[in-house]
PDB file of N, CA and C in Angstrom:
ATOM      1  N   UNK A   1       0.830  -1.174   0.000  1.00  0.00           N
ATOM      2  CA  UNK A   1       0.000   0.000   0.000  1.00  0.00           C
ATOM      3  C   UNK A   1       0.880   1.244   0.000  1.00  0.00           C
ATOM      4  N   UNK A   2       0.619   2.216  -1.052  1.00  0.00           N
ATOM      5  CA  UNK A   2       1.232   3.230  -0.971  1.00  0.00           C
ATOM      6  C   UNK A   2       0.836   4.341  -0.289  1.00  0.00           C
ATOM      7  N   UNK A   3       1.746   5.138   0.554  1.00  0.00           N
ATOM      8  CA  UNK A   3       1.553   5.925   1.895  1.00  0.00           C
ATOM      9  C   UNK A   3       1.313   7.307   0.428  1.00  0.00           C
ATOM     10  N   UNK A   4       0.384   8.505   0.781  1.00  0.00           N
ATOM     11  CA  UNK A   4       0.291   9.034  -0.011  1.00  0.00           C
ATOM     12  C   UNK A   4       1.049  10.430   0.496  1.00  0.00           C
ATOM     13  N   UNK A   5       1.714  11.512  -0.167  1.00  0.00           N
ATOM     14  CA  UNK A   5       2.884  12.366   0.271  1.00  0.00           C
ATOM     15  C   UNK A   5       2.535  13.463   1.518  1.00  0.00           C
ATOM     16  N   UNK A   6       3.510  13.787   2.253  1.00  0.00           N
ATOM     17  CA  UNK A   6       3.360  14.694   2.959  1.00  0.00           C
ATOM     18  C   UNK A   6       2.199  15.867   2.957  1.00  0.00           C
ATOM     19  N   UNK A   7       2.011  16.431   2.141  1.00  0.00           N
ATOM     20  CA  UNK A   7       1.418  17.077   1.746  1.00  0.00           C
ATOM     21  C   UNK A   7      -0.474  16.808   1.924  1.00  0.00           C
ATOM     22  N   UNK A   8      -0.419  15.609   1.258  1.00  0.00           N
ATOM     23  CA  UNK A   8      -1.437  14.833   1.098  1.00  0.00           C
ATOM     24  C   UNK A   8      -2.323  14.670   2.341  1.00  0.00           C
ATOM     25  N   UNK A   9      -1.000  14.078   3.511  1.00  0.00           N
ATOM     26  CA  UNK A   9      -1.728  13.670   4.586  1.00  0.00           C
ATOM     27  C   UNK A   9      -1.863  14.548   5.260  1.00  0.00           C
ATOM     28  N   UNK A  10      -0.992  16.075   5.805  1.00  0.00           N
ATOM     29  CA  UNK A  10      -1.427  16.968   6.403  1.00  0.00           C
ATOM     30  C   UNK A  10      -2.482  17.568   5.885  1.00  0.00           C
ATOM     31  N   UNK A  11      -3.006  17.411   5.041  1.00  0.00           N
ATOM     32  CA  UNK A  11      -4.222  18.331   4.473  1.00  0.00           C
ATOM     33  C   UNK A  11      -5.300  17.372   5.112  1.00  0.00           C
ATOM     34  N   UNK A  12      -5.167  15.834   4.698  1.00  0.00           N
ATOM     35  CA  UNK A  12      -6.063  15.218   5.174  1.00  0.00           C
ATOM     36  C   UNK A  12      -6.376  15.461   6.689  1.00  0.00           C
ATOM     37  N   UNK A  13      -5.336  15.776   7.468  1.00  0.00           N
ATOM     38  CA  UNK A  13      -5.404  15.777   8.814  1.00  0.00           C
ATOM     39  C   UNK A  13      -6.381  17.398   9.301  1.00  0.00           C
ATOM     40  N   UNK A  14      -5.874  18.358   8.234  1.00  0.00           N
ATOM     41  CA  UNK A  14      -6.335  19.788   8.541  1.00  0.00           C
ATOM     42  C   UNK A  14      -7.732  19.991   8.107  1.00  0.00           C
ATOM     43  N   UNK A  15      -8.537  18.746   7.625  1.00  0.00           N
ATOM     44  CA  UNK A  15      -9.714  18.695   7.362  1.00  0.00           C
ATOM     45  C   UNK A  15     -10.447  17.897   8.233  1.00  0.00           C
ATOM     46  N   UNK A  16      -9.982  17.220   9.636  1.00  0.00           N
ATOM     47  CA  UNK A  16     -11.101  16.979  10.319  1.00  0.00           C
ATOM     48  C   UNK A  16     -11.125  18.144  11.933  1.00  0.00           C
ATOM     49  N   UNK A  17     -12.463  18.117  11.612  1.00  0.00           N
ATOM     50  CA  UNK A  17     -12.605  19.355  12.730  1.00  0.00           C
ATOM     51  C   UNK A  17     -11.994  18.817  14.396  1.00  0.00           C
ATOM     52  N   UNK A  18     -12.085  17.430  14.329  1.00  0.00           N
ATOM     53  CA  UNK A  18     -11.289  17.668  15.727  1.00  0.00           C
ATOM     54  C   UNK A  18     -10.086  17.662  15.686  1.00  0.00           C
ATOM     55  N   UNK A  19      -9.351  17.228  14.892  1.00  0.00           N
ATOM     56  CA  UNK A  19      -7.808  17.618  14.840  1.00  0.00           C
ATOM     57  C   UNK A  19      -7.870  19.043  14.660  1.00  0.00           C
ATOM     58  N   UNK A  20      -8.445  19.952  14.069  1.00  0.00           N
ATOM     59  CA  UNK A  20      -7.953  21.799  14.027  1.00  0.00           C
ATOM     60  C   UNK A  20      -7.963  21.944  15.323  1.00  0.00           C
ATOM     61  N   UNK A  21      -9.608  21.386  15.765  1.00  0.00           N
ATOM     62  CA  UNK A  21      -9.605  21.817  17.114  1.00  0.00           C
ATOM     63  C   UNK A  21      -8.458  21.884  18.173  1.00  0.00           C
ATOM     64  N   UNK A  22      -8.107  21.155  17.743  1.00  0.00           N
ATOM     65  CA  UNK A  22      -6.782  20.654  18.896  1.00  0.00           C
ATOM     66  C   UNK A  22      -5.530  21.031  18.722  1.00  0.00           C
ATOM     67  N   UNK A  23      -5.337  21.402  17.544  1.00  0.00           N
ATOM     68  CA  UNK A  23      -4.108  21.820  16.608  1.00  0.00           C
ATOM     69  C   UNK A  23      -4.372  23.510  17.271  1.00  0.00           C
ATOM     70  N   UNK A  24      -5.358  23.842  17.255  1.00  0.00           N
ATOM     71  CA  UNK A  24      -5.883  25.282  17.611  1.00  0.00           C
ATOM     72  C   UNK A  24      -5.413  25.597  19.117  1.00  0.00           C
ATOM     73  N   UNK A  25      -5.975  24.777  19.525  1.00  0.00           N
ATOM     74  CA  UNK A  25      -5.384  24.847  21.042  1.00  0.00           C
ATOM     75  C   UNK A  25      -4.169  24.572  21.837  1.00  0.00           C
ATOM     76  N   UNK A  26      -3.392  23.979  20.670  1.00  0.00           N
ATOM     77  CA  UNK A  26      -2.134  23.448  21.278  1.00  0.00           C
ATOM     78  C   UNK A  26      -1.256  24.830  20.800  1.00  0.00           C
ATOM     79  N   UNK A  27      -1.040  25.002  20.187  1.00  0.00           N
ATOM     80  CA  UNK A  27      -0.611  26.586  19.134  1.00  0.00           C
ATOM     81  C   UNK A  27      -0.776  28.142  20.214  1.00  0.00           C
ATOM     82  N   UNK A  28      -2.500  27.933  20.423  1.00  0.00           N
ATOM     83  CA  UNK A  28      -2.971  28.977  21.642  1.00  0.00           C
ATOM     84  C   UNK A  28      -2.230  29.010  23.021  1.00  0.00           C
ATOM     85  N   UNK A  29      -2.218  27.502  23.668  1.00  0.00           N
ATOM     86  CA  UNK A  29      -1.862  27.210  24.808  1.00  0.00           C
ATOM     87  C   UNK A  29      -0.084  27.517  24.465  1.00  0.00           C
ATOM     88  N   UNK A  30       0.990  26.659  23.173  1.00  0.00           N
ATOM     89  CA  UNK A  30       2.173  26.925  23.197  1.00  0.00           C
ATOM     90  C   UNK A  30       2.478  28.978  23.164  1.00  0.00           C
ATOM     91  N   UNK A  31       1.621  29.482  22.223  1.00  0.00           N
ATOM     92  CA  UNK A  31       2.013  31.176  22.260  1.00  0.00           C
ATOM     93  C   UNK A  31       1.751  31.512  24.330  1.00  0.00           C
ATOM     94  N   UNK A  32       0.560  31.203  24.496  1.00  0.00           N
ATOM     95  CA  UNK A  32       0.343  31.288  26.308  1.00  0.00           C
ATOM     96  C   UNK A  32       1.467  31.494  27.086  1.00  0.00           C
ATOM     97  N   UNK A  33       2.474  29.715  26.726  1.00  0.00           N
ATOM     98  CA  UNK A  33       3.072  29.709  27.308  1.00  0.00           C
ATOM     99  C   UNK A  33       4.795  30.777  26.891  1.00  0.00           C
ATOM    100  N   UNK A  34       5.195  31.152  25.841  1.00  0.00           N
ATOM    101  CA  UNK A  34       5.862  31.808  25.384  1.00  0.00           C
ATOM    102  C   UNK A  34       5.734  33.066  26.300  1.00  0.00           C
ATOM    103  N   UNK A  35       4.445  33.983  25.612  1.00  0.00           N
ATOM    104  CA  UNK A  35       4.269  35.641  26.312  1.00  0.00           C
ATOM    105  C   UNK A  35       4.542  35.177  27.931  1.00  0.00           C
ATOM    106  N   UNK A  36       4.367  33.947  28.844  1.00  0.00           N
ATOM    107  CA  UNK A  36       4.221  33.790  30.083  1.00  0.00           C
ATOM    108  C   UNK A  36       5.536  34.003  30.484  1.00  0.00           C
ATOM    109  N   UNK A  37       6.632  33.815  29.784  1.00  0.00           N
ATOM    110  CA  UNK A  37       7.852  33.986  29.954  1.00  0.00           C
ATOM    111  C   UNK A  37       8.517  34.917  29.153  1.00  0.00           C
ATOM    112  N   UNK A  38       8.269  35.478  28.026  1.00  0.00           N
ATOM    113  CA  UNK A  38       8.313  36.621  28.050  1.00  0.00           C
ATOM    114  C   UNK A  38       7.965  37.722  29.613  1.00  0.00           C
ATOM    115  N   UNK A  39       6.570  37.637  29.775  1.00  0.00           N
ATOM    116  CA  UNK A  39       6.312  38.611  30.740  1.00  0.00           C
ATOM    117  C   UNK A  39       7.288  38.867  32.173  1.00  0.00           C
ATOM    118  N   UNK A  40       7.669  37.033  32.394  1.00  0.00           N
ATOM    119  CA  UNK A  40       8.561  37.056  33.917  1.00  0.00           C
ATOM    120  C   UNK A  40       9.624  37.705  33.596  1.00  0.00           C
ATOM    121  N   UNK A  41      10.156  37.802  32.542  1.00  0.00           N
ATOM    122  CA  UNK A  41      11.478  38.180  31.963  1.00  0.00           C
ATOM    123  C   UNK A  41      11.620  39.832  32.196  1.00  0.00           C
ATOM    124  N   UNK A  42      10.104  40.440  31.682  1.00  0.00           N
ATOM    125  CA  UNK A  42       9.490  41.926  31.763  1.00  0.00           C
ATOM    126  C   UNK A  42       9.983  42.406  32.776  1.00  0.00           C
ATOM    127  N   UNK A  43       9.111  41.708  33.613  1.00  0.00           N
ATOM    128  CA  UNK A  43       9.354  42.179  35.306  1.00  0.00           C
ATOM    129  C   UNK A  43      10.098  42.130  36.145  1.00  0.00           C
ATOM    130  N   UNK A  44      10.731  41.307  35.935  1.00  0.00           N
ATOM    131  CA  UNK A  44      11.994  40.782  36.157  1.00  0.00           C
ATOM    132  C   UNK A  44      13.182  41.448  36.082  1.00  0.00           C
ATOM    133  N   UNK A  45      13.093  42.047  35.236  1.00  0.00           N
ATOM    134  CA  UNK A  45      14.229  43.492  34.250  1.00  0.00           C
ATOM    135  C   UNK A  45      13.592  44.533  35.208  1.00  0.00           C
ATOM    136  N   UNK A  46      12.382  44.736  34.847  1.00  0.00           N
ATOM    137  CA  UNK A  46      11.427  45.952  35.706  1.00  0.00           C
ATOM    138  C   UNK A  46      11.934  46.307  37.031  1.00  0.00           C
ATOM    139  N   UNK A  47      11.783  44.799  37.580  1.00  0.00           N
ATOM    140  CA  UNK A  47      11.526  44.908  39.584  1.00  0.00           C
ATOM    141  C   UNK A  47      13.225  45.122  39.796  1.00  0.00           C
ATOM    142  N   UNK A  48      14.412  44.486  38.924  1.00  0.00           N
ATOM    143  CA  UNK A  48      16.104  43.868  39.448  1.00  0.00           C
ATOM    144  C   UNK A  48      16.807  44.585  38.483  1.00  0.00           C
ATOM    145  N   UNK A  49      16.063  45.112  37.401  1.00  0.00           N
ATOM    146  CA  UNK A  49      17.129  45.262  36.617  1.00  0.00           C
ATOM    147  C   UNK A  49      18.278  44.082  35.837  1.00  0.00           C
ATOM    148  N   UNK A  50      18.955  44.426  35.244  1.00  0.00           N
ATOM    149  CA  UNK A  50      19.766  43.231  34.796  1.00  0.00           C
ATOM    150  C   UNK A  50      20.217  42.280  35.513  1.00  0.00           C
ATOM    151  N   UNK A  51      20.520  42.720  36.837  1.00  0.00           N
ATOM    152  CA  UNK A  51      20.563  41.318  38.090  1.00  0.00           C
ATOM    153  C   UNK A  51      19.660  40.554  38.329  1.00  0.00           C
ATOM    154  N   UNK A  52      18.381  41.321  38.074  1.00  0.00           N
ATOM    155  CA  UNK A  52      17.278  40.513  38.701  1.00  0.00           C
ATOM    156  C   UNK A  52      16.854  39.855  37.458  1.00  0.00           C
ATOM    157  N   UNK A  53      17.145  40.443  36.217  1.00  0.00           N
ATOM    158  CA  UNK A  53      16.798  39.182  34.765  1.00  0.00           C
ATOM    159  C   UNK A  53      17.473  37.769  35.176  1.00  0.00           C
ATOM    160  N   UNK A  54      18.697  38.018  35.616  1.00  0.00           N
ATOM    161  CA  UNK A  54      19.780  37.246  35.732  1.00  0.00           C
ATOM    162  C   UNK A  54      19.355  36.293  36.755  1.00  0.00           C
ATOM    163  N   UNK A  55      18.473  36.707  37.948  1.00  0.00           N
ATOM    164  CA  UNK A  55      18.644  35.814  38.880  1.00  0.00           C
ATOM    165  C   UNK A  55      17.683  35.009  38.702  1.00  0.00           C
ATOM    166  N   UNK A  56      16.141  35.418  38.709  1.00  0.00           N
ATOM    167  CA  UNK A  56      15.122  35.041  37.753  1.00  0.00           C
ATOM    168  C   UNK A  56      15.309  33.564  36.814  1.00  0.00           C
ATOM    169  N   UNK A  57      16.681  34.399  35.736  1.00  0.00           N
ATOM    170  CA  UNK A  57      16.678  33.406  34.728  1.00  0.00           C
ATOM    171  C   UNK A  57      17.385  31.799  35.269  1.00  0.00           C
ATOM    172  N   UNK A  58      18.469  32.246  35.944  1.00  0.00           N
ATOM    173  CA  UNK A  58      19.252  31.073  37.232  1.00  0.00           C
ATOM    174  C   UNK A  58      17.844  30.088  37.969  1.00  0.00           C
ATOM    175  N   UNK A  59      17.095  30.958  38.113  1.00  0.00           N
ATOM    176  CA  UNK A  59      15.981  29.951  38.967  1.00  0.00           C
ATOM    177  C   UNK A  59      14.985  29.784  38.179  1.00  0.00           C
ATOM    178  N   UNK A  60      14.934  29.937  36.962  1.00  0.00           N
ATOM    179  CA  UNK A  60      13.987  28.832  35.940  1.00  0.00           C
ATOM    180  C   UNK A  60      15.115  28.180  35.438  1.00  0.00           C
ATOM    181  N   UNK A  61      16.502  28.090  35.653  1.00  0.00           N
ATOM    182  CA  UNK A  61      17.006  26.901  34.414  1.00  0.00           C
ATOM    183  C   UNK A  61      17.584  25.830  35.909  1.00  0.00           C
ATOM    184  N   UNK A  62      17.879  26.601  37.041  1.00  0.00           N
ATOM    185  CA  UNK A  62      18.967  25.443  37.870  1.00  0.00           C
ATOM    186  C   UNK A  62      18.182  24.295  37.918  1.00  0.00           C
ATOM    187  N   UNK A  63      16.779  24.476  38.198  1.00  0.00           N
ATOM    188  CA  UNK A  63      16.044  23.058  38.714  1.00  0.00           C
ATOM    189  C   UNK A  63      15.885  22.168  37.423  1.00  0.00           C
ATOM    190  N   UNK A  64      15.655  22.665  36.155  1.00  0.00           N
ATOM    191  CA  UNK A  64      15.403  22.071  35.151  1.00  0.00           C
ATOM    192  C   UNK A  64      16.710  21.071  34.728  1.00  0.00           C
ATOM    193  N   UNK A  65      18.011  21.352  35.286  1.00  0.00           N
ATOM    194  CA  UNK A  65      19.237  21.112  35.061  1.00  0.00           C
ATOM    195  C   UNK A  65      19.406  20.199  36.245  1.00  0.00           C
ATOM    196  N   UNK A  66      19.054  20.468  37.043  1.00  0.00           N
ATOM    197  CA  UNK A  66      19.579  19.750  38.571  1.00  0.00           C
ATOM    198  C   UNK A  66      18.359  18.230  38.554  1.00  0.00           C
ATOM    199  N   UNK A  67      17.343  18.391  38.153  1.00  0.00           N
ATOM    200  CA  UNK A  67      16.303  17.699  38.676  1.00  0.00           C
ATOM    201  C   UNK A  67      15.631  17.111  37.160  1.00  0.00           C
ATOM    202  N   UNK A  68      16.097  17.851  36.071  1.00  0.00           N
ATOM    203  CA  UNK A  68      14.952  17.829  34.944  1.00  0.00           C
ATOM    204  C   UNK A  68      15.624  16.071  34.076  1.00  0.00           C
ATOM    205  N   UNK A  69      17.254  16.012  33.800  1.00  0.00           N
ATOM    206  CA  UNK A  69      17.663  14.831  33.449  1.00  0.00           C
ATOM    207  C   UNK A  69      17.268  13.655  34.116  1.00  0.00           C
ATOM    208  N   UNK A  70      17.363  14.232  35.580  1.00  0.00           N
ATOM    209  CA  UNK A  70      17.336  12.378  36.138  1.00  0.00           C
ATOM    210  C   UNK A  70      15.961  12.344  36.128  1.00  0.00           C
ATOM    211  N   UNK A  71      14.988  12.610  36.389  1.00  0.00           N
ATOM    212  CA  UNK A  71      13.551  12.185  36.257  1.00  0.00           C
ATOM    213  C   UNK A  71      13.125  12.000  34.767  1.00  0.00           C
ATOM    214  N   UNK A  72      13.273  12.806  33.984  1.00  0.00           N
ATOM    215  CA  UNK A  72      12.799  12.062  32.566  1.00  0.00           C
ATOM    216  C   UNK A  72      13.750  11.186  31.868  1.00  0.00           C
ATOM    217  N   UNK A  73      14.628  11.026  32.434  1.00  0.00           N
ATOM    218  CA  UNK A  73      15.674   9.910  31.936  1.00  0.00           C
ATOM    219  C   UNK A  73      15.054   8.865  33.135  1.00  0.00           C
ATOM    220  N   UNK A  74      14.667   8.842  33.925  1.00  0.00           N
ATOM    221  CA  UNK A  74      14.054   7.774  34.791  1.00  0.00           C
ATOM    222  C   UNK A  74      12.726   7.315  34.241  1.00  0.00           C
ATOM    223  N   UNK A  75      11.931   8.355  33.495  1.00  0.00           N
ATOM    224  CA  UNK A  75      10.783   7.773  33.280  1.00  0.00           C
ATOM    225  C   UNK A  75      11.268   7.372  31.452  1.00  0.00           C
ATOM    226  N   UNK A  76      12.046   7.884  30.581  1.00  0.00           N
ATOM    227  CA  UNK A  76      11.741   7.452  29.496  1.00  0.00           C
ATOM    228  C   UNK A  76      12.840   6.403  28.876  1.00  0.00           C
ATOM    229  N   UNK A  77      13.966   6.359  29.600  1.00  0.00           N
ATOM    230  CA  UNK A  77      14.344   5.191  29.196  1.00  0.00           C
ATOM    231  C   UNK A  77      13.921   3.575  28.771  1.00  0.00           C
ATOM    232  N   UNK A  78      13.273   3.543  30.239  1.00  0.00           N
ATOM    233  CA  UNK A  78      12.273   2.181  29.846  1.00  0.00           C
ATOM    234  C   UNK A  78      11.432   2.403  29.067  1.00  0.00           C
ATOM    235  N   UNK A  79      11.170   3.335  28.614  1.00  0.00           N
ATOM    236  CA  UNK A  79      10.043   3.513  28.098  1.00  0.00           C
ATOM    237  C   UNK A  79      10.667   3.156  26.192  1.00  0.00           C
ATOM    238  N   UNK A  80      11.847   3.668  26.025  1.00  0.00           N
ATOM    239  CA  UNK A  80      12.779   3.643  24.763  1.00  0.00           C
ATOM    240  C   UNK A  80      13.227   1.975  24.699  1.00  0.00           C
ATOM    241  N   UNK A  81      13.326   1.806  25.773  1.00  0.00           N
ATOM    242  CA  UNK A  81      13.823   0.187  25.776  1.00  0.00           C
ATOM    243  C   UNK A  81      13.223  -0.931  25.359  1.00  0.00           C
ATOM    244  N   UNK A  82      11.616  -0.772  25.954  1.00  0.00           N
ATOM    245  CA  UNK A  82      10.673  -1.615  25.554  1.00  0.00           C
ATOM    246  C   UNK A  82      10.305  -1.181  24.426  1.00  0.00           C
ATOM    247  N   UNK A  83      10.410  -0.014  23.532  1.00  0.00           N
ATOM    248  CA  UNK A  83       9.801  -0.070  22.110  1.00  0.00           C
ATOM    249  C   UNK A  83      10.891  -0.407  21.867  1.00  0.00           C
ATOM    250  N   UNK A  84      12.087  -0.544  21.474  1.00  0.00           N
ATOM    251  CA  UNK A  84      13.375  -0.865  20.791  1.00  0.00           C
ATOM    252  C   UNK A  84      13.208  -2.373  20.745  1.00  0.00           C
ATOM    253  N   UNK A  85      12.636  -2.804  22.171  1.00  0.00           N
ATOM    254  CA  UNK A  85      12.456  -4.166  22.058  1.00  0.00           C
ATOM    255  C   UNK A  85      11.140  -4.808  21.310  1.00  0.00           C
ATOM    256  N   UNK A  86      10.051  -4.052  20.845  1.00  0.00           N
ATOM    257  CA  UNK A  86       8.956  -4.226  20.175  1.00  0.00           C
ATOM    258  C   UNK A  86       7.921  -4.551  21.359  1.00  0.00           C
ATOM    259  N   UNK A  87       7.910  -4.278  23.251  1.00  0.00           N
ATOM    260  CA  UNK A  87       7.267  -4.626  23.624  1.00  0.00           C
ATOM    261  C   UNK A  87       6.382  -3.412  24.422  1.00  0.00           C
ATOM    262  N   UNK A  88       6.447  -2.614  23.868  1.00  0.00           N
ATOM    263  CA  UNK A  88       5.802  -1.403  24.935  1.00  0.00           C
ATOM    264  C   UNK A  88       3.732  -1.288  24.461  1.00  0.00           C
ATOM    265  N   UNK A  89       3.650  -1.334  25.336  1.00  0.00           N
ATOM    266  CA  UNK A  89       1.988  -1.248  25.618  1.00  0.00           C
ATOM    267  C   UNK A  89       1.909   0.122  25.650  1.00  0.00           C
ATOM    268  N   UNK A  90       0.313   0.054  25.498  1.00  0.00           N
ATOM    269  CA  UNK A  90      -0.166   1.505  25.398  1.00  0.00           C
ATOM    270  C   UNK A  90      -0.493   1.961  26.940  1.00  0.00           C
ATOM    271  N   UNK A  91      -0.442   1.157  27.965  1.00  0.00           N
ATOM    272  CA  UNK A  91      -0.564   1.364  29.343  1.00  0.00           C
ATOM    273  C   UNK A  91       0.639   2.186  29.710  1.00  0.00           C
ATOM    274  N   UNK A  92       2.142   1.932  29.350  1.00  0.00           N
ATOM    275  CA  UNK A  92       3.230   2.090  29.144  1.00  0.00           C
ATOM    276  C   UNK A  92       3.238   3.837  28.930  1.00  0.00           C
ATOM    277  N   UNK A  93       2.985   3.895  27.779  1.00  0.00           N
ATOM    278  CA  UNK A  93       2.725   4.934  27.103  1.00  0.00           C
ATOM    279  C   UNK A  93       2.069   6.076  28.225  1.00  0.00           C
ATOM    280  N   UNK A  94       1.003   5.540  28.571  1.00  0.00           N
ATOM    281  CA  UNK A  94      -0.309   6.883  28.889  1.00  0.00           C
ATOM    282  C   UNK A  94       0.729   6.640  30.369  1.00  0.00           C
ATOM    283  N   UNK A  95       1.092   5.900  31.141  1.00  0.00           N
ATOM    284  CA  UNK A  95       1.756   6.107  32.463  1.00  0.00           C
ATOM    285  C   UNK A  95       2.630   7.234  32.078  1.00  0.00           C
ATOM    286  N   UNK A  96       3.895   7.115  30.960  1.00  0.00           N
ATOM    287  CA  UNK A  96       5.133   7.834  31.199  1.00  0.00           C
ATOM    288  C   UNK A  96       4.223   9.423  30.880  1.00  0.00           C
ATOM    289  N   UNK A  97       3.209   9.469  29.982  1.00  0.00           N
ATOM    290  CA  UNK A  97       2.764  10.960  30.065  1.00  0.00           C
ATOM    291  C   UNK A  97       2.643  11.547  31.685  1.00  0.00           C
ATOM    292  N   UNK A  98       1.406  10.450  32.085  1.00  0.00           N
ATOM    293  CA  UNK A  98       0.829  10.983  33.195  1.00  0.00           C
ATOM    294  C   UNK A  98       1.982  11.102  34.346  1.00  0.00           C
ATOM    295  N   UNK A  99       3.405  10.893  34.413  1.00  0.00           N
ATOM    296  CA  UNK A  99       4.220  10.689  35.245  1.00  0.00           C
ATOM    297  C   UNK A  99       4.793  12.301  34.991  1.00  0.00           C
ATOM    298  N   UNK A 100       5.075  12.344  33.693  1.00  0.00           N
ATOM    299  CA  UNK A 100       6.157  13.606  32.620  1.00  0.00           C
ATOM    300  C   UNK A 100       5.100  14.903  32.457  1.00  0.00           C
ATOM    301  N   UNK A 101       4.126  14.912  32.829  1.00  0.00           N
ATOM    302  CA  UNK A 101       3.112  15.819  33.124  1.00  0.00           C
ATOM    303  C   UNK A 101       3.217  16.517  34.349  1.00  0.00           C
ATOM    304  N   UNK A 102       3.034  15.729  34.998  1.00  0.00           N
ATOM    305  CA  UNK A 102       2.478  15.688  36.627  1.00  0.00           C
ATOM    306  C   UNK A 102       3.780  16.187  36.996  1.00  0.00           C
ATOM    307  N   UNK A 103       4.822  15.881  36.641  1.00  0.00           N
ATOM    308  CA  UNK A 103       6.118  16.456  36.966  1.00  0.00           C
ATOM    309  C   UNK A 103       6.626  17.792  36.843  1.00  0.00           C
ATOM    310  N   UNK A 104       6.004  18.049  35.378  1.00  0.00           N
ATOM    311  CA  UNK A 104       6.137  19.237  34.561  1.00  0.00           C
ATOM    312  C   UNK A 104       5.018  20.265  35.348  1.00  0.00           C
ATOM    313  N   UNK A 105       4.459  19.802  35.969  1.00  0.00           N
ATOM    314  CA  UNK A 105       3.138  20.454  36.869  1.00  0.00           C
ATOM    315  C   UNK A 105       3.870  21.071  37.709  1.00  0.00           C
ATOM    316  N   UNK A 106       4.753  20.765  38.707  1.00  0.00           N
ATOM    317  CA  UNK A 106       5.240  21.657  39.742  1.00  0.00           C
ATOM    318  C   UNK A 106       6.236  22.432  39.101  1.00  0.00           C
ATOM    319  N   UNK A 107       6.565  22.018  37.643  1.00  0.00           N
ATOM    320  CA  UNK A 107       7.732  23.093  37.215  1.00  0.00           C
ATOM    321  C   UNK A 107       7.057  24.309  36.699  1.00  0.00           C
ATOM    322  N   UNK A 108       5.850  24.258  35.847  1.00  0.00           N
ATOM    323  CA  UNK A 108       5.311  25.361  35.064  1.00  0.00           C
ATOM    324  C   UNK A 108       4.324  25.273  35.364  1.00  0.00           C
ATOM    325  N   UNK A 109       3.571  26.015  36.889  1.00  0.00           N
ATOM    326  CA  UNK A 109       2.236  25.818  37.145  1.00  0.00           C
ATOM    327  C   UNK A 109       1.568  27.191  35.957  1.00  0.00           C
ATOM    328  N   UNK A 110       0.190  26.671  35.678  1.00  0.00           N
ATOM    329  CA  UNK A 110      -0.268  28.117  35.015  1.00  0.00           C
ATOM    330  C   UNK A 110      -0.624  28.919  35.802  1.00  0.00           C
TER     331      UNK A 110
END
C-alpha cells in the first residue's frame, strides 16, 4: 500500500474538525506559554534590573538542570527500551505521560 505524500496527509489531517480543534489549542496554549515567559522576563528586568533578569533566569534553568535529566531519563528510558524491544503497551505509554506531566506540573504551574 502506498503511503500518499506529505502534503497529502497533512491536508487530510487539517480537514477533520477535531484535529484543528486541537491543533488550535495546542498553538494557543504553546504562544500562552511563550508571552508567560516573556512577561517574567518583563518584570523581572522591571523589579532587578539586569541582576534581577539574571537571577530570575538562574531559577527557571537550575532546577530544570539539577532535577529535569534524572527524572525524565528515569521515566523514558524504559520507556525507549521496551519499544526498541517491540514490547511497549499503550498502558506504558499513557503512564510515562501521566508521570512527565504531573512532573512538569510543579515546574510550570499556570
Amino acid at each position: 500500500m502506498a503511503v500518499p505524500p506529505e502534503p497529502a496527509r497533512t491536508a487530510a489531517l487539517l480537514r477533520r474538525r477535531d484535529f484543528r480543534r486541537a491543533f488550535v489549542a495546542v498553538v494557543v496554549s504553546d504562544l500562552g506559554d511563550a508571552f508567560q515567559y516573556i512577561a517574567l522576563m518583563w518584570f523581572a528586568l522591571e523589579a532587578g534590573g539586569p541582576l534581577g533578569l539574571v537571577a530570575v533566569r538562574l531559577a527557571d534553568s537550575v532546577p530544570a538542570l539539577l532535577f529535569g535529566f534524572h527524572g525524565g531519563a528515569a521515566v523514558l528510558v524504559p520507556i525507549a527500551i521496551a519499544g526498541l524491544m517491540g514490547q511497549l503497551p499503550l498502558a506504558a505509554l499513557v503512564a510515562a505521560a501521566f508521570v512527565l506531566t504531573a512532573a512538569r506540573s510543579y515546574w510550570a504551574p499556570a
